[in-house]
N, C-alpha and C. Protein backbone atom coordinates (compact mmCIF):
# COMPACT_ATOMS: atom_id res chain seq x y z
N UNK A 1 122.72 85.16 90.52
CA UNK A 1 123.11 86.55 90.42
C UNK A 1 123.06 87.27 91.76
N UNK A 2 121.96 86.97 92.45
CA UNK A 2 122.09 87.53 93.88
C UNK A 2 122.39 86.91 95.11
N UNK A 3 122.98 86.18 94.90
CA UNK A 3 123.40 85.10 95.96
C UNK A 3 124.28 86.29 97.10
N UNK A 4 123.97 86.13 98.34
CA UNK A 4 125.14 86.56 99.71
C UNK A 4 125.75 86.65 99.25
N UNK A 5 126.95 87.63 99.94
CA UNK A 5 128.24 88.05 99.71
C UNK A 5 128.59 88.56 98.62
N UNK A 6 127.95 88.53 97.38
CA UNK A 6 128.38 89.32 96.16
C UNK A 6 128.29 90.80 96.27
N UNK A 7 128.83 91.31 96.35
CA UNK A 7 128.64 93.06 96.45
C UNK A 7 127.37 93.50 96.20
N UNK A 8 127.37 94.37 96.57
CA UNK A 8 125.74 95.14 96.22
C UNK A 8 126.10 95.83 94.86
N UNK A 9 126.94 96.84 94.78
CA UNK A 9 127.16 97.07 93.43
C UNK A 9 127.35 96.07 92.12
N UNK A 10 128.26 94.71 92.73
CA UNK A 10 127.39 94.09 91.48
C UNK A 10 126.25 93.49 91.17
N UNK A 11 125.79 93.25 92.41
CA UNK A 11 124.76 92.68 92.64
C UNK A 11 123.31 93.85 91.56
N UNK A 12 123.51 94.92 91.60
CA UNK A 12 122.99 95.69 91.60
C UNK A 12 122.98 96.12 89.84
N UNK A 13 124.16 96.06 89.63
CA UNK A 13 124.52 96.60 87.81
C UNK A 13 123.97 95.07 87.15
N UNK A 14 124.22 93.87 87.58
CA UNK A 14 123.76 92.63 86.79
C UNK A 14 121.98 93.11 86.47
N UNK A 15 121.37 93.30 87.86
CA UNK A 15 119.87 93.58 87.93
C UNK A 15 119.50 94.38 86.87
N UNK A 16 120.18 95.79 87.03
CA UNK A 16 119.88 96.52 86.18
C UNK A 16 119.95 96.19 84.75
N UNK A 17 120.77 95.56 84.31
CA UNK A 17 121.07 95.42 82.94
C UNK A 17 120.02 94.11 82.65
N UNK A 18 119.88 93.45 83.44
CA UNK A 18 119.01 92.29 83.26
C UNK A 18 117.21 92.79 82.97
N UNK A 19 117.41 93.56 84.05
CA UNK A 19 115.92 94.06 84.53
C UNK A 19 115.23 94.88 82.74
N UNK A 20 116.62 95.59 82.64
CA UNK A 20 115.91 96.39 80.98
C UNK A 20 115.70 95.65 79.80
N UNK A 21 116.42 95.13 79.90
CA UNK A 21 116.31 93.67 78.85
C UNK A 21 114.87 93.58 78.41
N UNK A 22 114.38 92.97 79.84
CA UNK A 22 113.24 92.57 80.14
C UNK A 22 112.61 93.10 79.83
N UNK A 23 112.47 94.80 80.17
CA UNK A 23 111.26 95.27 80.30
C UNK A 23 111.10 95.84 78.86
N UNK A 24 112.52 96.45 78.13
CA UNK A 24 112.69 96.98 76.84
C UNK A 24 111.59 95.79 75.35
N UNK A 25 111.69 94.92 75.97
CA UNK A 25 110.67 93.92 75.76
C UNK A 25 109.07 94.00 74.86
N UNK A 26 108.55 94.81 76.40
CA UNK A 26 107.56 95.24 75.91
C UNK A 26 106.85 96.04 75.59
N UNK A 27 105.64 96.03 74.37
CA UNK A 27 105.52 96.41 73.56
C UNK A 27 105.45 98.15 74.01
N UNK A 28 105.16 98.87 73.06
CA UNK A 28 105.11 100.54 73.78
C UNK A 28 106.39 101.32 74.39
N UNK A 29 107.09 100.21 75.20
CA UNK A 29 108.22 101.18 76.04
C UNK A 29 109.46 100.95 75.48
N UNK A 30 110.12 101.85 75.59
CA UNK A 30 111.65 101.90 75.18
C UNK A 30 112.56 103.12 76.02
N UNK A 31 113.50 102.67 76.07
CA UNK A 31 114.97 103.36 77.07
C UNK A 31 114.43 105.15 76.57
N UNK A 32 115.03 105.56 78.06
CA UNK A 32 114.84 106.98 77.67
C UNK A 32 116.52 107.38 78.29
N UNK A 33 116.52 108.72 77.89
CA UNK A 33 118.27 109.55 77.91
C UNK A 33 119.15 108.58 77.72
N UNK A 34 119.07 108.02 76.71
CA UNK A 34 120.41 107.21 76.34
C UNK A 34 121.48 108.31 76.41
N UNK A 35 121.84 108.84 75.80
CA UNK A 35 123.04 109.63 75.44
C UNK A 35 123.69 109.73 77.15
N UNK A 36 123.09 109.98 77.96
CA UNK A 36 123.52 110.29 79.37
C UNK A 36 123.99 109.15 80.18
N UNK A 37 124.14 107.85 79.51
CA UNK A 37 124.67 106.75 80.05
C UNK A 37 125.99 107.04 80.42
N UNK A 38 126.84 107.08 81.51
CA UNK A 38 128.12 106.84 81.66
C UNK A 38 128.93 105.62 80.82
N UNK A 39 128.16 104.42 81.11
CA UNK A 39 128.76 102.96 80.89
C UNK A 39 127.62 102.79 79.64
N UNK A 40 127.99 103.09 78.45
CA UNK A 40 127.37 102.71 77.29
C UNK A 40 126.30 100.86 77.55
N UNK A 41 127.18 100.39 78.14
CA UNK A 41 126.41 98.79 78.20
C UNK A 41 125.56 98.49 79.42
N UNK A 42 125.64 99.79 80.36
CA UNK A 42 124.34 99.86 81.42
C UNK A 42 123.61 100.64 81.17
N UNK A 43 122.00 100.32 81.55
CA UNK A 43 121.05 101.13 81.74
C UNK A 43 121.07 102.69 82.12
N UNK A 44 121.61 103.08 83.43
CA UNK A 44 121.51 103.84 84.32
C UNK A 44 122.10 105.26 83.65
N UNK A 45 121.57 106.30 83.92
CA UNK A 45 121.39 107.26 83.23
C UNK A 45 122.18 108.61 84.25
N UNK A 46 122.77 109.55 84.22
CA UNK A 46 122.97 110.56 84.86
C UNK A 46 122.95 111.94 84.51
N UNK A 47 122.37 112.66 85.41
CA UNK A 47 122.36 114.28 85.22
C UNK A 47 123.33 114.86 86.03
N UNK A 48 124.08 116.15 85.24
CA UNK A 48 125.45 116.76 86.40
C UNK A 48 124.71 118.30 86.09
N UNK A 49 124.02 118.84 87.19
CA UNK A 49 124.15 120.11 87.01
C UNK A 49 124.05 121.25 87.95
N UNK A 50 123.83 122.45 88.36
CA UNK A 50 124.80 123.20 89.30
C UNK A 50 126.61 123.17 88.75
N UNK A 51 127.08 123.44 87.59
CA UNK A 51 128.23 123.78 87.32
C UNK A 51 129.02 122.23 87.23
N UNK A 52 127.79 121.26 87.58
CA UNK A 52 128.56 119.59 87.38
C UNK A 52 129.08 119.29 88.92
N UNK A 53 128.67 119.90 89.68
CA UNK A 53 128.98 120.11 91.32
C UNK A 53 127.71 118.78 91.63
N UNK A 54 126.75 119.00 91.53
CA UNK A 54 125.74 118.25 91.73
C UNK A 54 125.23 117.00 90.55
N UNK A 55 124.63 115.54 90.93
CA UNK A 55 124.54 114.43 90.43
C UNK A 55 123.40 113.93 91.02
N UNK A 56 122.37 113.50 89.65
CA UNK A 56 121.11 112.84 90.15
C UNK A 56 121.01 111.80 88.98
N UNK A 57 121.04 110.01 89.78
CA UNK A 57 120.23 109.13 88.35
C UNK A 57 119.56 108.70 88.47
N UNK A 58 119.04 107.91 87.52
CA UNK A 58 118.19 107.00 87.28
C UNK A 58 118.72 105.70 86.99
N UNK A 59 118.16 104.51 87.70
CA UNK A 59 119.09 103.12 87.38
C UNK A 59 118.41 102.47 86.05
N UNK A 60 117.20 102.36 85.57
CA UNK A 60 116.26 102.43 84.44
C UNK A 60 115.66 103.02 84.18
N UNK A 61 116.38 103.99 83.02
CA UNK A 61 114.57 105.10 82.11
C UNK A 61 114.24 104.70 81.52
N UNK A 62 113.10 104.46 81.51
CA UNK A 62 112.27 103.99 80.46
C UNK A 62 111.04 105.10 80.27
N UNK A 63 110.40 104.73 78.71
CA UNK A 63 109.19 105.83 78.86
C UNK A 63 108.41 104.60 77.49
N UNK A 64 106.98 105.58 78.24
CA UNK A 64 106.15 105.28 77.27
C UNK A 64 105.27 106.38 76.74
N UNK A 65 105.45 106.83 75.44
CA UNK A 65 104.58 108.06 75.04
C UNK A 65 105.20 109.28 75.77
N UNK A 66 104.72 109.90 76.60
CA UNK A 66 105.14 111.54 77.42
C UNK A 66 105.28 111.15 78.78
N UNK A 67 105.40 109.94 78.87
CA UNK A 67 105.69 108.79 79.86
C UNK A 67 107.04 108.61 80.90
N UNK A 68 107.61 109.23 81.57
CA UNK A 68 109.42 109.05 81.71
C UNK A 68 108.49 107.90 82.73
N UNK A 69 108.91 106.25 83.06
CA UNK A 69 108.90 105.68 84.07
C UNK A 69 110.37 105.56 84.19
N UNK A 70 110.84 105.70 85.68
CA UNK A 70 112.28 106.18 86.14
C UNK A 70 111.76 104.63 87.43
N UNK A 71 112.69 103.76 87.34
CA UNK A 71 113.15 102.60 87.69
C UNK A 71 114.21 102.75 88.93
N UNK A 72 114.09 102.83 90.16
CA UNK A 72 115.29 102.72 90.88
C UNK A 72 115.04 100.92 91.33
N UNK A 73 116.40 100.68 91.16
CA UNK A 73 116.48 99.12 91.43
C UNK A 73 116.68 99.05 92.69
N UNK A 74 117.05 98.20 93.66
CA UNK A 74 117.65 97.59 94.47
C UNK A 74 117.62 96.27 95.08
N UNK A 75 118.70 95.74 95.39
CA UNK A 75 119.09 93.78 95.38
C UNK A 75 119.42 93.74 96.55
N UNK A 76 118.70 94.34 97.65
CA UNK A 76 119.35 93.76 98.92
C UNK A 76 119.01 92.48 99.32
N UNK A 77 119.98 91.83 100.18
CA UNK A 77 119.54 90.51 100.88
C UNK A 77 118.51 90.04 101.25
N UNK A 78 117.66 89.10 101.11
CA UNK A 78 116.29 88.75 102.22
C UNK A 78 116.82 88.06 103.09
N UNK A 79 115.99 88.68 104.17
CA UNK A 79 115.81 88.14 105.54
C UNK A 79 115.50 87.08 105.53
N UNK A 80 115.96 85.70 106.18
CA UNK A 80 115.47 84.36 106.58
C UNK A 80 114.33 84.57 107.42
N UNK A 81 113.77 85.16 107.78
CA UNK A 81 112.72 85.30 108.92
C UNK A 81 111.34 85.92 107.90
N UNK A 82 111.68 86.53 106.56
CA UNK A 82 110.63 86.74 105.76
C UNK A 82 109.65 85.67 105.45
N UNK A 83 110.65 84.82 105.22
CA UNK A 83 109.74 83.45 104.60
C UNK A 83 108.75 82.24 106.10
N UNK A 84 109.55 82.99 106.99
CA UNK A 84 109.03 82.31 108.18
C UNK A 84 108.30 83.31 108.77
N UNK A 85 107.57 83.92 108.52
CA UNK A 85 106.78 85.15 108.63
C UNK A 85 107.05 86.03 109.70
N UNK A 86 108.11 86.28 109.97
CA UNK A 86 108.69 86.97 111.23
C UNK A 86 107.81 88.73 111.37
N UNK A 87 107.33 89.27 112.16
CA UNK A 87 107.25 90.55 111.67
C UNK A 87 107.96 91.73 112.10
N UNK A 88 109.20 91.21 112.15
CA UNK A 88 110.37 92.40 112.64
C UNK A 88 110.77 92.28 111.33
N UNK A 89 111.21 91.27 110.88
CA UNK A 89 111.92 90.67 109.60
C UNK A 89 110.93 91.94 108.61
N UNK A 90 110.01 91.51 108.20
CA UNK A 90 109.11 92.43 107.65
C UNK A 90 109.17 93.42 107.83
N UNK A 91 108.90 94.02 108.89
CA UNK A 91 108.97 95.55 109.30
C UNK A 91 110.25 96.29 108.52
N UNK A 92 111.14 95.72 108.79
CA UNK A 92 112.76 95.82 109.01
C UNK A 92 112.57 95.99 107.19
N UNK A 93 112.34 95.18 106.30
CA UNK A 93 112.16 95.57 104.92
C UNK A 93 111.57 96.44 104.33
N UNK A 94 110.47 96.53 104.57
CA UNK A 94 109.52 97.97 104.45
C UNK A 94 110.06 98.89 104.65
N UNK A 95 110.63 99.31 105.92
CA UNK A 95 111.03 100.75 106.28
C UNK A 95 112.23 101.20 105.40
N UNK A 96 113.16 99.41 104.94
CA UNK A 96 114.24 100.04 103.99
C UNK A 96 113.71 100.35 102.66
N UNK A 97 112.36 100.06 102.15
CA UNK A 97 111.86 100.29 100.64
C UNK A 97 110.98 101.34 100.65
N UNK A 98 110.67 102.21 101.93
CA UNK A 98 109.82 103.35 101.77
C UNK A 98 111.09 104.33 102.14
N UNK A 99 112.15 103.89 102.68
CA UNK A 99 113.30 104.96 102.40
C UNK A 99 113.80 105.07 101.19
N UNK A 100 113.77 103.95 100.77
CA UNK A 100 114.14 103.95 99.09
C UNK A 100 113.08 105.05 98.28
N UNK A 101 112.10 104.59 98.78
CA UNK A 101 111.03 105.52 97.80
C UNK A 101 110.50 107.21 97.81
N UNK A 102 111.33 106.94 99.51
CA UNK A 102 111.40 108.74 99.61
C UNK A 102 112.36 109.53 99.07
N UNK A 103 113.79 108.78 99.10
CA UNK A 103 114.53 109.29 98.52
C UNK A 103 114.71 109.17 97.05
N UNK A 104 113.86 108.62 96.26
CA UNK A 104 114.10 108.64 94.91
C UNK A 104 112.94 109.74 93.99
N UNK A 105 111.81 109.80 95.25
CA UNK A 105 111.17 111.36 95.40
C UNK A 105 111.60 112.16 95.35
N UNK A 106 112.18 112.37 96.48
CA UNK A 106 113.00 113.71 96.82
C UNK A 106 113.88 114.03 95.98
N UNK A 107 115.01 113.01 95.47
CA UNK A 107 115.96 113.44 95.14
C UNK A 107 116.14 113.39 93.38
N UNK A 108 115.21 112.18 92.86
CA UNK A 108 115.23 112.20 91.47
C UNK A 108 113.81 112.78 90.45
N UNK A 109 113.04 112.10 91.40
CA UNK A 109 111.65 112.42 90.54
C UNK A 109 111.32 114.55 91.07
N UNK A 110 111.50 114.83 91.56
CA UNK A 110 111.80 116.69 92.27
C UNK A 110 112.47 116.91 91.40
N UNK A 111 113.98 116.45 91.14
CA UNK A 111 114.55 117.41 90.25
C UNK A 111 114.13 117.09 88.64
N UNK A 112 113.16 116.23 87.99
CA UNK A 112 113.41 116.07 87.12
C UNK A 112 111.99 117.22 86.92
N UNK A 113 111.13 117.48 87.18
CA UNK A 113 109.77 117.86 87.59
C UNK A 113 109.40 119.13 88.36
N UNK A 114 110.68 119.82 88.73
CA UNK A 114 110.87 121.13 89.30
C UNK A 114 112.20 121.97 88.93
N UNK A 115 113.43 121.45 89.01
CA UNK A 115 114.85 121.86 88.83
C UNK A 115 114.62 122.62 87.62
N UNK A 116 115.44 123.62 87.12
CA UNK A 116 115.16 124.64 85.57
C UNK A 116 116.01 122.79 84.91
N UNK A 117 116.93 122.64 85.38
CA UNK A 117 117.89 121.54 84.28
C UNK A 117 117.08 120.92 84.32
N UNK A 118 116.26 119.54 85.45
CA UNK A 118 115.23 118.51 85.35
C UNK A 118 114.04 119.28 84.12
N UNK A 119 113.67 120.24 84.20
CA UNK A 119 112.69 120.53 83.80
C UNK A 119 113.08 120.73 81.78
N UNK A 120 114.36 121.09 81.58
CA UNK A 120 115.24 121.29 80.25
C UNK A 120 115.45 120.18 79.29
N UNK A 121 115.82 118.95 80.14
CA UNK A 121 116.12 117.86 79.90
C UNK A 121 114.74 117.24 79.54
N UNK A 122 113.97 117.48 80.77
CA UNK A 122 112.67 116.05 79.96
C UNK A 122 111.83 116.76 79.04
N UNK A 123 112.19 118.11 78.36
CA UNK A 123 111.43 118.49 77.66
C UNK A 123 112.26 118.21 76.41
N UNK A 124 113.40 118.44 76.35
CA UNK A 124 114.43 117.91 74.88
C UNK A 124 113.85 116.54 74.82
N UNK A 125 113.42 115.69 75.68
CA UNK A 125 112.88 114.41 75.55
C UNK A 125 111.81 114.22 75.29
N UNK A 126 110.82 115.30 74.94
CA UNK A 126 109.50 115.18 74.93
C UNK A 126 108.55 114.27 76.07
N UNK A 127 109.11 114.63 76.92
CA UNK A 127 108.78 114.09 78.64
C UNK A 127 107.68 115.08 79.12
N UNK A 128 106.69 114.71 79.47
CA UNK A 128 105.90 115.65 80.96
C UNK A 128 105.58 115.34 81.89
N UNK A 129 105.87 113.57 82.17
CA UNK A 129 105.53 113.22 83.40
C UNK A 129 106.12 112.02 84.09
N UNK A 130 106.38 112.15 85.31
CA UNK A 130 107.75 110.88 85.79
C UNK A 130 106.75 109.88 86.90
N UNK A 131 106.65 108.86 86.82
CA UNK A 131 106.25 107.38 87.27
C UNK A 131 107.15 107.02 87.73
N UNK A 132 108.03 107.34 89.33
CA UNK A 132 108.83 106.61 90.10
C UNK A 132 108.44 105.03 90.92
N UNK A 133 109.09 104.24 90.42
CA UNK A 133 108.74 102.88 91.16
C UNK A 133 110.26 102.31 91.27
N UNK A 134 110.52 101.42 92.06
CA UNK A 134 111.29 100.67 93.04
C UNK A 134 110.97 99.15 92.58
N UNK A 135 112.12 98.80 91.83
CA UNK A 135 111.84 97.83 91.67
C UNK A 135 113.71 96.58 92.18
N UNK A 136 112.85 95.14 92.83
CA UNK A 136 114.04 94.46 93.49
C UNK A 136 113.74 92.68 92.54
N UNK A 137 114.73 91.75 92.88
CA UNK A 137 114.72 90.99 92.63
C UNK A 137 113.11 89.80 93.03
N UNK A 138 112.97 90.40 94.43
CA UNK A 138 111.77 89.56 95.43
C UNK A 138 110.80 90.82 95.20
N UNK A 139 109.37 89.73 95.19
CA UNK A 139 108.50 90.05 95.71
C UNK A 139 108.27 90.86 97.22
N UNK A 140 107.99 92.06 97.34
CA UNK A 140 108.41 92.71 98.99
C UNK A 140 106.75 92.89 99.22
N UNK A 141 106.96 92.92 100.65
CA UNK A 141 105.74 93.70 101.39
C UNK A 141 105.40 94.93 101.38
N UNK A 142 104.50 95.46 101.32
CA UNK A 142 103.74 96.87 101.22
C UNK A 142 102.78 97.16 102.00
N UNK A 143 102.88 96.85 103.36
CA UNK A 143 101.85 97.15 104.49
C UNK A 143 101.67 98.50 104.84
N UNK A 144 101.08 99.12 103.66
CA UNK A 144 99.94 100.26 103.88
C UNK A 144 99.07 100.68 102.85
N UNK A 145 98.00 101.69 103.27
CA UNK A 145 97.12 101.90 102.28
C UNK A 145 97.19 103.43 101.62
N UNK A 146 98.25 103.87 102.39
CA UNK A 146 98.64 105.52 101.81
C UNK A 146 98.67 104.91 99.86
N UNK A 147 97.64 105.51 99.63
CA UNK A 147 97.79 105.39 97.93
C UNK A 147 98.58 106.67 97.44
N UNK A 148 99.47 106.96 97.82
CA UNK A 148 101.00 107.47 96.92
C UNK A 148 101.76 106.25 97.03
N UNK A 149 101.37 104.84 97.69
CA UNK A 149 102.53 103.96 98.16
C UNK A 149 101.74 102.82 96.70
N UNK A 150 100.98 103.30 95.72
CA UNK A 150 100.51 102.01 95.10
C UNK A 150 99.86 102.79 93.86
N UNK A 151 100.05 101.93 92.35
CA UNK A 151 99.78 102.05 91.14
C UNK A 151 98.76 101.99 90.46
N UNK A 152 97.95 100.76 90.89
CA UNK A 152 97.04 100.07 91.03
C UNK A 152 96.25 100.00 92.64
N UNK A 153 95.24 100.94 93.33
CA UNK A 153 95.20 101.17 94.60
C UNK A 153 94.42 100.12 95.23
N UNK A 154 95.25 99.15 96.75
CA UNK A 154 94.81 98.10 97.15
C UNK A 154 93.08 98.30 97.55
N UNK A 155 92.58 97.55 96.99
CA UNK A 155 90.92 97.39 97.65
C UNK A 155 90.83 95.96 98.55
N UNK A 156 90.11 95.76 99.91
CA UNK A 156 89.96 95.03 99.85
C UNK A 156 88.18 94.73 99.90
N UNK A 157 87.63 95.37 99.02
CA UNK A 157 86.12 94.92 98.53
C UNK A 157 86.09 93.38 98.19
N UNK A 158 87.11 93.04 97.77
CA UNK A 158 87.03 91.68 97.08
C UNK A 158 87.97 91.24 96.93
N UNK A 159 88.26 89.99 96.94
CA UNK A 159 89.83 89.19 96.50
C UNK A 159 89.94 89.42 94.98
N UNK A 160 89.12 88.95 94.40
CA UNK A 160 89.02 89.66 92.98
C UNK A 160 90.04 91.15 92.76
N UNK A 161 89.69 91.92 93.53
CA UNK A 161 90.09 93.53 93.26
C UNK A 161 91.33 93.64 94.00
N UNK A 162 91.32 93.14 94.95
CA UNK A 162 92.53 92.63 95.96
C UNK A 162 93.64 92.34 94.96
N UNK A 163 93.42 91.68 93.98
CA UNK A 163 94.68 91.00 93.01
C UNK A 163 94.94 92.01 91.78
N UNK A 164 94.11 92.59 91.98
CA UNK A 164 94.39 93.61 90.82
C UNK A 164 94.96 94.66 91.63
N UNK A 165 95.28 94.56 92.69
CA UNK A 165 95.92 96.19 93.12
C UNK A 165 97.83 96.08 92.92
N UNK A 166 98.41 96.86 93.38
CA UNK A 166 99.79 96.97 92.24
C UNK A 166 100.89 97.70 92.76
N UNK A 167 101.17 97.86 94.38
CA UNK A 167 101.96 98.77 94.85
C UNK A 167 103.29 99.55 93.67
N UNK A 168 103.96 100.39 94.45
CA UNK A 168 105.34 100.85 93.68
C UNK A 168 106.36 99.99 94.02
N UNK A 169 106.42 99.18 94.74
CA UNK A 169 107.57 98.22 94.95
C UNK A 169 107.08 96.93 94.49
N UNK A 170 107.91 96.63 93.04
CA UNK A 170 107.50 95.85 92.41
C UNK A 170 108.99 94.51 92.23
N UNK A 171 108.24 93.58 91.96
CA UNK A 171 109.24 92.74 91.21
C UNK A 171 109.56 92.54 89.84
N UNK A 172 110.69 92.21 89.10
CA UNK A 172 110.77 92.21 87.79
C UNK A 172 108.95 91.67 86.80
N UNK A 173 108.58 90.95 87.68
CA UNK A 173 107.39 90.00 86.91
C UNK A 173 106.46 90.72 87.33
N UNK A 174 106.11 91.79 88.12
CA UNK A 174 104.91 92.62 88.58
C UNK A 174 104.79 93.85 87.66
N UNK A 175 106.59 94.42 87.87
CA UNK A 175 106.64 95.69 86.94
C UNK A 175 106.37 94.66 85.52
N UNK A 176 106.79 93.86 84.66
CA UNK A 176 106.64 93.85 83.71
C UNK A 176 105.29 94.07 82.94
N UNK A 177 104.43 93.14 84.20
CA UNK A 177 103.03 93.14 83.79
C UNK A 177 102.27 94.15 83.70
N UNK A 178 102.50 94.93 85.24
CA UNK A 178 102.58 96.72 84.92
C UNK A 178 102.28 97.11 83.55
N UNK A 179 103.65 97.42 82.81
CA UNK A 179 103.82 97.51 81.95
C UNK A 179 102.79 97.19 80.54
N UNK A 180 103.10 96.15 80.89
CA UNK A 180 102.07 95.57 79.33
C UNK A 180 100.58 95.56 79.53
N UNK A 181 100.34 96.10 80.32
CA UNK A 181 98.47 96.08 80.88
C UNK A 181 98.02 97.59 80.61
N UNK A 182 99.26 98.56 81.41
CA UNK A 182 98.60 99.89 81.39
C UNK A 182 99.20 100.59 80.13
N UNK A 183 97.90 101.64 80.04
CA UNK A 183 97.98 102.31 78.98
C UNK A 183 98.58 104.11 79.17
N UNK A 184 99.26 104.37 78.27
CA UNK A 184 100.20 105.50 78.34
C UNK A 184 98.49 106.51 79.16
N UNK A 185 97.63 106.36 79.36
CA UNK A 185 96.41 107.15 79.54
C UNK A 185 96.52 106.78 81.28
N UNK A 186 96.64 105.51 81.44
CA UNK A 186 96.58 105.19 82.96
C UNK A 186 97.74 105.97 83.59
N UNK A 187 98.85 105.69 82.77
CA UNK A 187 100.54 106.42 83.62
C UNK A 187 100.01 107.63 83.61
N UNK A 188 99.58 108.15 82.64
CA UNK A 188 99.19 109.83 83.05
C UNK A 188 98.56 110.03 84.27
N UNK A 189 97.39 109.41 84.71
CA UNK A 189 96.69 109.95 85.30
C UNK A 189 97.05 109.32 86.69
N UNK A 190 97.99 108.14 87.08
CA UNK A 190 98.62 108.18 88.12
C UNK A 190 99.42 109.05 88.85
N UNK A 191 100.23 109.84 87.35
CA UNK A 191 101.18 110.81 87.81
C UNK A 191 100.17 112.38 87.97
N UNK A 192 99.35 112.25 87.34
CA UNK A 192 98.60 113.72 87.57
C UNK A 192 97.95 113.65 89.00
N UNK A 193 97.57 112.52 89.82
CA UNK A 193 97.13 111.88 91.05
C UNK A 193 97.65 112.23 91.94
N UNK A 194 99.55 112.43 91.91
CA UNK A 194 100.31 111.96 92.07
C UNK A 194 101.02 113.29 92.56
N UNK A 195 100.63 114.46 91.18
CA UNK A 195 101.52 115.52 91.27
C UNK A 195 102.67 115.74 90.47
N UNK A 196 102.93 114.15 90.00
CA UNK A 196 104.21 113.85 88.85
C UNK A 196 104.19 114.65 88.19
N UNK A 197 104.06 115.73 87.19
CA UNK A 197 103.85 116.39 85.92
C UNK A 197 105.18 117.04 86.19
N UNK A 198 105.43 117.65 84.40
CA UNK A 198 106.49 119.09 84.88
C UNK A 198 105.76 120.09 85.09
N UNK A 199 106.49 121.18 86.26
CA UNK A 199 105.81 122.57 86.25
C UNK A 199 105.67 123.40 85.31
N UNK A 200 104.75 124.59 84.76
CA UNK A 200 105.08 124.74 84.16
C UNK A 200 105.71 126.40 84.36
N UNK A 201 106.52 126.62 83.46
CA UNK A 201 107.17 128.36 83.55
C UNK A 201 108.88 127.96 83.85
């Protein structure tokens, strides 16, 4: 599915549709704003508002309980120099998955959590709180300890605790586990950590 040269957009809609499959799976979570699907047979969800002038999505909603977890995918290429531990190669990935993660801040998890429409919408949904994570085909690097950058916050007290920590850039098999471990009580209080909530007024 992700082999070179395949477009990123398809590269990207296979993931997505694959990725929910998956995660729709398990137990507790299920698709959120269906109705707002463009493409009935993809995941990905859209809001038009400012007069329909303005456009913000989500590539997987999912929720659990008062839960919105909002899924941005992305399938870019790996670097040959990842696996040979290069650390430009590395560097060079990171900086593209904490741009990913600023902008899906800024631009999706803000309006859903501040905007009068973001704020309209996740309440017709019985929504109060958004869990943005980044999720790709590979396992990626996460070289830092800023805990807004992690779910599960890295310790290194112990290898033990070390393995239990859980950044936001996850892989299909990290988010899943995610998933089936934490409790609609943990997502809360990441996002209350976090700032995630809706405002209220």
């Amino acid at each position: 599915y992700f082999a070179p040269g395949k477009s990123v957009a398809a590269k990207t809609s296979t993931f997505d549709a694959l990725l929910t499959e998956r995660l729709e799976r398990v137990a507790g979570i299920e698709a959120a704003f269906v109705p707002d699907r463009p493409d009935p047979n993809l995941p990905n969800v859209e809001f038009r508002f400012d007069s329909r002038s303005q456009t913000r999505e989500i590539d997987v909603p999912l929720r659990r309980g008062r839960v919105l977890v909002a899924v941005q995918t992305w399938a870019r290429d790996l670097d040959p120099g990842l696996s040979g531990g290069v650390y430009r190669a590395m560097l060079r990935r990171w900086e593209a998955a904490r741009r990913k993660l600023r902008s899906t801040d800024e631009k999706y998890t803000d309006f859903l959590l501040h905007h009068p429409e973001g704020k309209r919408r996740m309440g017709e949904q019985g929504l109060g709180y958004v869990l943005p994570v980044l999720c790709g085909p590979f396992t990626d690097p996460v070289p830092s300890l800023e805990p807004r950058l992690w779910l599960r916050p890295l310790s290194t007290g112990s290898y033990a605790k070390a393995l239990r920590s859980l950044p936001r850039v996850l892989s299909p098999a990290e988010l899943e586990h995610f998933l089936s471990t934490a409790t609609e009580r943990e997502l809360r209080r990441i996002c209350k950590a976090n700032g995630w909530e809706v405002e209220d007024g």
